[in-house]
Protein backbone atom coordinates (compact mmCIF):
# COMPACT_ATOMS: atom_id res chain seq x y z
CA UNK A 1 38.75 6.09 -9.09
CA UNK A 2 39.32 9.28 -11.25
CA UNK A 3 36.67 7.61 -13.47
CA UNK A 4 34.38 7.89 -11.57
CA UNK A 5 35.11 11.68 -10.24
CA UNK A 6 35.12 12.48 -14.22
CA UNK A 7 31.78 10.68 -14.51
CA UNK A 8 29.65 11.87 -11.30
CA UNK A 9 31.02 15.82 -12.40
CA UNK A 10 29.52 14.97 -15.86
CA UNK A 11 26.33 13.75 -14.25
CA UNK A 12 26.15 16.57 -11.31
CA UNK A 13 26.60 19.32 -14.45
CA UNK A 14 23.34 17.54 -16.74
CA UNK A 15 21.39 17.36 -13.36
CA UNK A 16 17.79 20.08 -13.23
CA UNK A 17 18.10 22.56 -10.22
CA UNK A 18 15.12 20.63 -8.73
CA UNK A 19 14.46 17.51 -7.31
CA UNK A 20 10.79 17.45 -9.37
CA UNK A 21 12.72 14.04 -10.77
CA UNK A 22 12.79 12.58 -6.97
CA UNK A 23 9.04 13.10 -6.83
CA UNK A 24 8.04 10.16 -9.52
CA UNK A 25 9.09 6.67 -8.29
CA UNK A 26 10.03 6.01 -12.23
CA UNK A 27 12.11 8.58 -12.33
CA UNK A 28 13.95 7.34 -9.32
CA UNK A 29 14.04 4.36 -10.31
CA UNK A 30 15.64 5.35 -13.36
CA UNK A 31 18.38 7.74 -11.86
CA UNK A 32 22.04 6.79 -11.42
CA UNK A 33 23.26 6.56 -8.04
CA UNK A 34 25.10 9.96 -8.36
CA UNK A 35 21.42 11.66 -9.08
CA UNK A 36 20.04 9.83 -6.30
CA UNK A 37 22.31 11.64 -3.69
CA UNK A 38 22.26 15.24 -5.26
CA UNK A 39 18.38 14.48 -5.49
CA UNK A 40 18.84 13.36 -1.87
CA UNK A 41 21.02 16.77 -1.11
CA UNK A 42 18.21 18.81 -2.40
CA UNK A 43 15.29 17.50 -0.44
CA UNK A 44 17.45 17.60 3.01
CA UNK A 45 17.57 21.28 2.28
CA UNK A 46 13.87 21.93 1.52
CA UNK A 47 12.93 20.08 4.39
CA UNK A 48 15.43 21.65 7.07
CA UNK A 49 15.15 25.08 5.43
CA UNK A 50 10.93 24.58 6.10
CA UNK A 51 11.74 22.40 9.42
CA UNK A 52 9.86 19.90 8.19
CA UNK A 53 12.65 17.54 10.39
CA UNK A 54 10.42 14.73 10.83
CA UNK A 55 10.91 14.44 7.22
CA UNK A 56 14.55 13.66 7.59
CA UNK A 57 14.11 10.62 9.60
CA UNK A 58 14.06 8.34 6.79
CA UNK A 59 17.17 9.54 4.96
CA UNK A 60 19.92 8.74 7.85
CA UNK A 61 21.43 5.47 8.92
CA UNK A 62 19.94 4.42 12.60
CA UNK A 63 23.05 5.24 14.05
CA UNK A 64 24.11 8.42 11.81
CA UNK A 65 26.49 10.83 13.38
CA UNK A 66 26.34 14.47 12.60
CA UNK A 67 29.59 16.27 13.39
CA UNK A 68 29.56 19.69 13.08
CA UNK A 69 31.74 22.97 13.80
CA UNK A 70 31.77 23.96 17.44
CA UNK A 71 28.89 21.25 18.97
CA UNK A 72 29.63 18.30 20.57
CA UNK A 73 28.54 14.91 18.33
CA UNK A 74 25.03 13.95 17.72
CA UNK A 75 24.54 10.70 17.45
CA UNK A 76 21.81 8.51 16.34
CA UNK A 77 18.67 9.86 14.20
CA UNK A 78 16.82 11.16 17.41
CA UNK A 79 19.79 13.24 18.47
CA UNK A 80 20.73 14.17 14.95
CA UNK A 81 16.48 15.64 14.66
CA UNK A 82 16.32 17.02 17.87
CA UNK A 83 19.15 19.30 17.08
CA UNK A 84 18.13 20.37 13.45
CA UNK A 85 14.86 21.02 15.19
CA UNK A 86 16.79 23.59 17.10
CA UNK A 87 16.03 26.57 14.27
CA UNK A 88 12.49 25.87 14.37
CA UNK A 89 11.83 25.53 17.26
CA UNK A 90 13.87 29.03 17.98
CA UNK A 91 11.72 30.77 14.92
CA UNK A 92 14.60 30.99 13.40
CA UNK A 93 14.63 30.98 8.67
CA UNK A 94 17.55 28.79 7.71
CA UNK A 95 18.61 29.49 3.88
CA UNK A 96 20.87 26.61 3.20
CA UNK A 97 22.69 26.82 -0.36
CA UNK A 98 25.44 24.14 -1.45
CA UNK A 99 28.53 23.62 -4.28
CA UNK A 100 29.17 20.27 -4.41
CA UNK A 101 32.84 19.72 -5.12
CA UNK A 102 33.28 15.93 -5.15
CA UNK A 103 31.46 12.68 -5.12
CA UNK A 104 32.65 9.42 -5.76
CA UNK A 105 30.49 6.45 -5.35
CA UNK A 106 31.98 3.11 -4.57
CA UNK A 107 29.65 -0.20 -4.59
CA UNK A 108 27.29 0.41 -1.26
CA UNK A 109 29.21 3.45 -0.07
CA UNK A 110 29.57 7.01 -1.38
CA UNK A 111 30.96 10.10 -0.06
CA UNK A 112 30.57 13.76 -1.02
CA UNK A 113 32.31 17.04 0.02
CA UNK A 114 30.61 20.20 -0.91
CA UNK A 115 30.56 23.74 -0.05
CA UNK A 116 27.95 24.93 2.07
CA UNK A 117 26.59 28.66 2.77
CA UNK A 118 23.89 28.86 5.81
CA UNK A 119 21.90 31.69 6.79
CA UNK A 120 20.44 31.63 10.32
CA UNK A 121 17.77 34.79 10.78
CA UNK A 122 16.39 34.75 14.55
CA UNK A 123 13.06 36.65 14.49
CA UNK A 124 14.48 39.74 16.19
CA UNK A 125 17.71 39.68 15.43
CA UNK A 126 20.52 40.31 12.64
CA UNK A 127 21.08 37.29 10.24
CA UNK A 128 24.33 34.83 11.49
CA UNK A 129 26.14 33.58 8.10
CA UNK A 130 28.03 30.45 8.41
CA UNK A 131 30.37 29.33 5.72
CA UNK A 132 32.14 26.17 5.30
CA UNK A 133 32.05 22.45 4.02
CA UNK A 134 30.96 19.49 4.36
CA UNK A 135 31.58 15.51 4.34
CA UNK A 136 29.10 13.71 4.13
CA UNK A 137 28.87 10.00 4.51
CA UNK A 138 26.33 7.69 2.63
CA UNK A 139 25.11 3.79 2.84
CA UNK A 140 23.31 2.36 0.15
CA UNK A 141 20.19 0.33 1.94
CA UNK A 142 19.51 -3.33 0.77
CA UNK A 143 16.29 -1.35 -0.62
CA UNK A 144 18.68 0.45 -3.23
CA UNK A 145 18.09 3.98 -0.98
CA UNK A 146 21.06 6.05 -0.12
CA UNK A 147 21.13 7.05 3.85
CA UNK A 148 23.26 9.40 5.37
CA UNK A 149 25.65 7.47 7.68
CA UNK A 150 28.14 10.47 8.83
CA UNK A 151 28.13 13.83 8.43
CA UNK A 152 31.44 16.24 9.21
CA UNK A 153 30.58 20.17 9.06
CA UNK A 154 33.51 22.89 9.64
CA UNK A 155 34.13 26.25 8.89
CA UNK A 156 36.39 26.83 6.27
CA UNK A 157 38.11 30.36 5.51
CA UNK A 158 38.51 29.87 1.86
CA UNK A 159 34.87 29.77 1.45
CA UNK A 160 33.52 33.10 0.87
CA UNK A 161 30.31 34.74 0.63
CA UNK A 162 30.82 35.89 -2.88
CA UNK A 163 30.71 32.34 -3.89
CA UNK A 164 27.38 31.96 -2.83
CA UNK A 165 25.09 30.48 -5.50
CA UNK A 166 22.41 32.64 -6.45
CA UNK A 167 24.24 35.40 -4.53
């Protein structure tokens, strides 16, 4: 197993700071599992932090659970969108930035824990900053695509804002 921690750290360092490589379905093709879910990562950011949620739909498990600090469980994909619809719908900017820490990748399953930074800014009000990390859960479809299957947010007090990436 530490084989594979060694390897997906080697991968997740070589990896662009775009998902332009997600865009061309020979590209995709061509990417290792491990680049498929930080490719994955990065396009569940740009579409929550633009609440494009409808987006999301195709990139959770039908009956996905979303666990996260201080709300009760969503479950299912309608659940899980109707609450990340909650910003938008609000007016609220999300900024979303993430450290991934580990992921391993085993056969159809793979699992990743990463640090997470979220800023909520409500159109008339002060900025909320949320720091924590994450689990997250994935399934790899008989169609080769990785699908979030659970997802486990808390807040964590040895995550600081000084570790933000790009500050």
């Amino acid at each position: 197993m530490s084989k594979h921690i060694v390897m997906a750290a080697a991968m997740i360092a070589l990896l662009p700071p775009s998902p332009a490589l997600a865009r061309d379905n020979n590209a995709v093709a061509a990417m290792s599992d491990q680049q498929k879910i930080i490719a994955w990562a990065a396009d569940w950011k740009r579409f929550v932090e633009s609440g494009e949620i409808e987006q999301l739909r195709a990139m959770y498990e039908p009956d996905a659970v979303l666990m996260t600090n201080g709300a009760p469980p969503q479950k299912g994909i309608e659940k899980i969108l109707a609450f990340l619809a909650g910003n938008k719908a609000a007016g609220n900017e999300v900024r979303i930035d993430f450290a991934n820490e580990q992921l391993i990748v085993e056969d159809d399953r793979a699992y990743l824990t990463a640090k997470y930074w979220m800023t909520i800014t409500p159109p008339a009000d002060a900025p909320v900053e949320v720091n924590g990390r994450s689990f997250l859960v994935f399934k790899k479809g008989s169609d080769g695509e990785w699908r979030l299957w659970r997802d486990i947010d808390n807040q964590a007090p040895d995550i600081s804002a000084e570790e933000r990436p790009g500050g």
